[in-house]
N, C-alpha and C. Protein backbone atom coordinates (compact mmCIF):
# COMPACT_ATOMS: atom_id res chain seq x y z
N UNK A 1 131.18 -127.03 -91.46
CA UNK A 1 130.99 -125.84 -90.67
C UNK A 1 129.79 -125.99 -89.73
N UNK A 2 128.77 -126.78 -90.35
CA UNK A 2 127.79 -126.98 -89.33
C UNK A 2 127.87 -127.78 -88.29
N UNK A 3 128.76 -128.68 -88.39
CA UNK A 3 128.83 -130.01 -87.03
C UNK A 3 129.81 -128.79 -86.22
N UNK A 4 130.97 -127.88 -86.67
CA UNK A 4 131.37 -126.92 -85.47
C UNK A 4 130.62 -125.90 -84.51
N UNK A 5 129.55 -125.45 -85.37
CA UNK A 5 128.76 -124.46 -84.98
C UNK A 5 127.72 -125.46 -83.92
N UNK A 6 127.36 -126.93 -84.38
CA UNK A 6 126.97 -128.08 -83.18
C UNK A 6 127.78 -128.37 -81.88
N UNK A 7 129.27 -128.70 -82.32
CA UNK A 7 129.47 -128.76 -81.29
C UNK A 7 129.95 -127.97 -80.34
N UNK A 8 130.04 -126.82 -81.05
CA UNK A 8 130.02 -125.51 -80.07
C UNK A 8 128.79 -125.03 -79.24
N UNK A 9 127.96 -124.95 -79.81
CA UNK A 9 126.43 -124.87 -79.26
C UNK A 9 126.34 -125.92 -77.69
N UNK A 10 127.18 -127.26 -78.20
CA UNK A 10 126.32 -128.28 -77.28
C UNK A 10 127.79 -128.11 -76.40
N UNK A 11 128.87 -127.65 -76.32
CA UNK A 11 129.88 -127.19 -75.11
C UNK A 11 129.42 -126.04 -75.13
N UNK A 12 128.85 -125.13 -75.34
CA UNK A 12 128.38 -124.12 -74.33
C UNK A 12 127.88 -124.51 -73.37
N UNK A 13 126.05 -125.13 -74.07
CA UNK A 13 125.00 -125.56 -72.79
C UNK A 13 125.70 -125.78 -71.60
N UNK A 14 126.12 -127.40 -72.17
CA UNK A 14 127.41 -128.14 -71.01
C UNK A 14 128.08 -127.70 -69.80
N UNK A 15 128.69 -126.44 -70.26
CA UNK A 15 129.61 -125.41 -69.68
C UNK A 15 128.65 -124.48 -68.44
N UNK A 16 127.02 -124.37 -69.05
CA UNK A 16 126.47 -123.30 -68.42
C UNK A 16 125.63 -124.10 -67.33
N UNK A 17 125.38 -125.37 -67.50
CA UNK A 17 125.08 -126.25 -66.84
C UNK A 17 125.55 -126.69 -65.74
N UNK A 18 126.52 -126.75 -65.93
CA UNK A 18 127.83 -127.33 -64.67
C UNK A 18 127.95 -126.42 -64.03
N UNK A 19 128.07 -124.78 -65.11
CA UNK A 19 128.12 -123.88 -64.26
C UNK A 19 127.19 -123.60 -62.87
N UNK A 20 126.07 -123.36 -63.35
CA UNK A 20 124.55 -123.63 -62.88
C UNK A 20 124.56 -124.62 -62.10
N UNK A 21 125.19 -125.21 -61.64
CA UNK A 21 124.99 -126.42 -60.57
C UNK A 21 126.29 -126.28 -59.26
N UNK A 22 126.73 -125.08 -59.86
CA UNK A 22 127.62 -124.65 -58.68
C UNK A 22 126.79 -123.82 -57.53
N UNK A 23 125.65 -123.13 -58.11
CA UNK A 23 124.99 -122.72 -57.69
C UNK A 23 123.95 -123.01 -56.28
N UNK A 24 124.36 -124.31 -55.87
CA UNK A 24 123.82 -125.15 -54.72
C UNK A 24 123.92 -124.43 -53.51
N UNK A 25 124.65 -123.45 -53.09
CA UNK A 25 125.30 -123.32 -51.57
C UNK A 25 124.68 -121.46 -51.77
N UNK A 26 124.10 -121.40 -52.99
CA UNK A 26 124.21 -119.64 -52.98
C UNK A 26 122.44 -119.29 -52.69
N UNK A 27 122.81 -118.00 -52.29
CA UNK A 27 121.50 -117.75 -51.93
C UNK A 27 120.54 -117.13 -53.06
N UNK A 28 119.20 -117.15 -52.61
CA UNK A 28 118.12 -116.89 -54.04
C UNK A 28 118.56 -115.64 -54.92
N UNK A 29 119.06 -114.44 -53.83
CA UNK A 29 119.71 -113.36 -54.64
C UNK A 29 120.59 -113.62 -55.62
N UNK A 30 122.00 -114.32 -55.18
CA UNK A 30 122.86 -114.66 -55.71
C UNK A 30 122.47 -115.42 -57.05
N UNK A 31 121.79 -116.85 -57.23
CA UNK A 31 121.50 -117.13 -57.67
C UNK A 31 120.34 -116.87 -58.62
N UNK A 32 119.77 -115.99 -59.02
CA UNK A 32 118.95 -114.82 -59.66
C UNK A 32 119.55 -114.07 -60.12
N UNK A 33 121.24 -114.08 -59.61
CA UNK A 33 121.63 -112.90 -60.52
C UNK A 33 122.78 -113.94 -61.12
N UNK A 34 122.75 -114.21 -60.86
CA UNK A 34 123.63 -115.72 -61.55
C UNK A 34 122.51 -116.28 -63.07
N UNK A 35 121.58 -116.53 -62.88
CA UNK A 35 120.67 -117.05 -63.68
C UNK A 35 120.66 -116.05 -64.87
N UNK A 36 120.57 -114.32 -64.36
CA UNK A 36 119.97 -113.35 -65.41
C UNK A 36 121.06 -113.43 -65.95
N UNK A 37 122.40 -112.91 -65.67
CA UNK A 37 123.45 -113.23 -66.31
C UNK A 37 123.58 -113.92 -67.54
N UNK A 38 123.20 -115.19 -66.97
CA UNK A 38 123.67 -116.23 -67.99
C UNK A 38 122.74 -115.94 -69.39
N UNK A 39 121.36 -115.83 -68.87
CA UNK A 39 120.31 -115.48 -69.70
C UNK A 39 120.79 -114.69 -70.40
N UNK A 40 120.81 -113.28 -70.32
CA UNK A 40 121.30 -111.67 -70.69
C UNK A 40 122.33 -112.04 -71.61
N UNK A 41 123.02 -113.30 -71.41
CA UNK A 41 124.33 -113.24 -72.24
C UNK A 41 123.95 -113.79 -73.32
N UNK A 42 122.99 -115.09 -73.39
CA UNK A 42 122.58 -115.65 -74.81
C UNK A 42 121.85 -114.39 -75.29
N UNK A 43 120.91 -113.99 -74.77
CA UNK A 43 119.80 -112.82 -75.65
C UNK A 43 120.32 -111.51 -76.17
N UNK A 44 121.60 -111.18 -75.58
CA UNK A 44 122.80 -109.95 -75.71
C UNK A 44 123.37 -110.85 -77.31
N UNK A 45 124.09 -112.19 -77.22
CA UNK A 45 124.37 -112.56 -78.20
C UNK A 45 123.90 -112.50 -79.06
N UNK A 46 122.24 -113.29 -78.71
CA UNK A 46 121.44 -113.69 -80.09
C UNK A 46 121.04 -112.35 -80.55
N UNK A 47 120.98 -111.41 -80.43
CA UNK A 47 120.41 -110.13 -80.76
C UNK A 47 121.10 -109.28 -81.62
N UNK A 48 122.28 -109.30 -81.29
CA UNK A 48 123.85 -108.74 -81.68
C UNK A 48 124.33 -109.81 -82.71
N UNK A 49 124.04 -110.85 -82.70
CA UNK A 49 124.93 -111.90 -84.31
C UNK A 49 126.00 -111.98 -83.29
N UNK A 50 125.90 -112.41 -82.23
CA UNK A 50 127.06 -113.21 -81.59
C UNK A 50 127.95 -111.88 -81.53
N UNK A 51 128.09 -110.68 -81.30
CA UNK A 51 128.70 -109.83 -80.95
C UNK A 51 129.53 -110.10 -79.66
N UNK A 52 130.68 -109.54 -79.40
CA UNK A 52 131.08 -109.68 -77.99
C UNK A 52 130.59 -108.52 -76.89
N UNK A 53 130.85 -107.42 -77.41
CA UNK A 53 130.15 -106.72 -76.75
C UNK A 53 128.79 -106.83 -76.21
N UNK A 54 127.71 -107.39 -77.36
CA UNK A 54 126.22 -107.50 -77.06
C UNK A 54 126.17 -108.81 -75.98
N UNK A 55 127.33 -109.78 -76.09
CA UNK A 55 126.94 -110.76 -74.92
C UNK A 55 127.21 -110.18 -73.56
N UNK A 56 128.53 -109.73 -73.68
CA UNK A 56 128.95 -109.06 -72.06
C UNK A 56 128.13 -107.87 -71.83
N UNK A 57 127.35 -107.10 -72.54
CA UNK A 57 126.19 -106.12 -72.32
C UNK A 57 124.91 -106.71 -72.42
N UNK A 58 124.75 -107.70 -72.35
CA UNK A 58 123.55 -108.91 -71.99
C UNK A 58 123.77 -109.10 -70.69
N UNK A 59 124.76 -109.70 -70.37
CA UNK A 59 124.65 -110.75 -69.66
C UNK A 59 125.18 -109.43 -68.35
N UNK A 60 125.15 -108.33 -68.40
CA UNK A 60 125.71 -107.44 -67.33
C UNK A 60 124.13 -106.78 -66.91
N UNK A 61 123.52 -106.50 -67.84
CA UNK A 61 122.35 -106.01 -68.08
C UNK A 61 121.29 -107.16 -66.81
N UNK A 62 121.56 -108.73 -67.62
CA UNK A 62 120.81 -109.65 -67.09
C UNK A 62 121.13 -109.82 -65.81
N UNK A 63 122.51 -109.75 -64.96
CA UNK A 63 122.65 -109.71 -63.73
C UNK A 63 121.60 -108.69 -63.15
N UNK A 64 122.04 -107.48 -63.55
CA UNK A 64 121.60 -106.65 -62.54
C UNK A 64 119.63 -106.79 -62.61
N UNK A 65 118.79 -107.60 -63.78
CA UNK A 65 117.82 -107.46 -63.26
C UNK A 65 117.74 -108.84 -62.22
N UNK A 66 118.33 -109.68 -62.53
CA UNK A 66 118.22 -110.98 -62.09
C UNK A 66 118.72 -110.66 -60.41
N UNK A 67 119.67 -109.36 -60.09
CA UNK A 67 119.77 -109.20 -58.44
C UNK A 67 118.72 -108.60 -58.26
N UNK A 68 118.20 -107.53 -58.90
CA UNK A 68 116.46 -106.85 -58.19
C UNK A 68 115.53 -107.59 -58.64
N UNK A 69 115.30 -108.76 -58.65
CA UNK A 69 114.10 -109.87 -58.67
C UNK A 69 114.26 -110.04 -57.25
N UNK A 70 113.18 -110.15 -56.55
CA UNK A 70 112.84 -110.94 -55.03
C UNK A 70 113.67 -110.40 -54.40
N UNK A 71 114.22 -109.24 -54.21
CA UNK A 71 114.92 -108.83 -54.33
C UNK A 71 114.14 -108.16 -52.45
N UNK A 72 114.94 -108.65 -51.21
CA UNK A 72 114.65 -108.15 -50.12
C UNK A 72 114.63 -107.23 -49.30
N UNK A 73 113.32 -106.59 -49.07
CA UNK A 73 112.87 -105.33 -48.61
C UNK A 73 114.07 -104.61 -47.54
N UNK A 74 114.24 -103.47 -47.28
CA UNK A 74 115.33 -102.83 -46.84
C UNK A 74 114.33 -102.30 -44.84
């Protein structure tokens, strides 16, 4: 059970990585809210015991601070 819970762990990273490297062409906004996201979603998880709800209410949470970071004056 533990080498699954490994190699699940290490295809996530993987997954969020690659993801994260799509990120080349986007702008600092975009990418800030791309970043909180991803963030919001582990700390929504880890908080919750891997809840589904607590990740997609992480990681919705983490967008929206990750778009009002640097976020350009009007």
């Amino acid at each position: 059970m533990k080498n699954v819970k490994q190699l699940v762990s290490t295809a996530a990273i993987l997954a969020a990585t690659l993801g994260l490297s799509a990120c080349a062409g986007m702008s600092n906004q975009d990418r800030n809210t791309a970043v909180g996201a991803g963030v919001g979603a582990v700390a929504g998880s880890v908080l919750t015991g891997g809840s589904a709800i607590g990740t997609v209410g992480g990681a919705a949470v983490g967008g929206v601070i990750g778009n009002q970071v640097n976020k350009p004056p009007r």
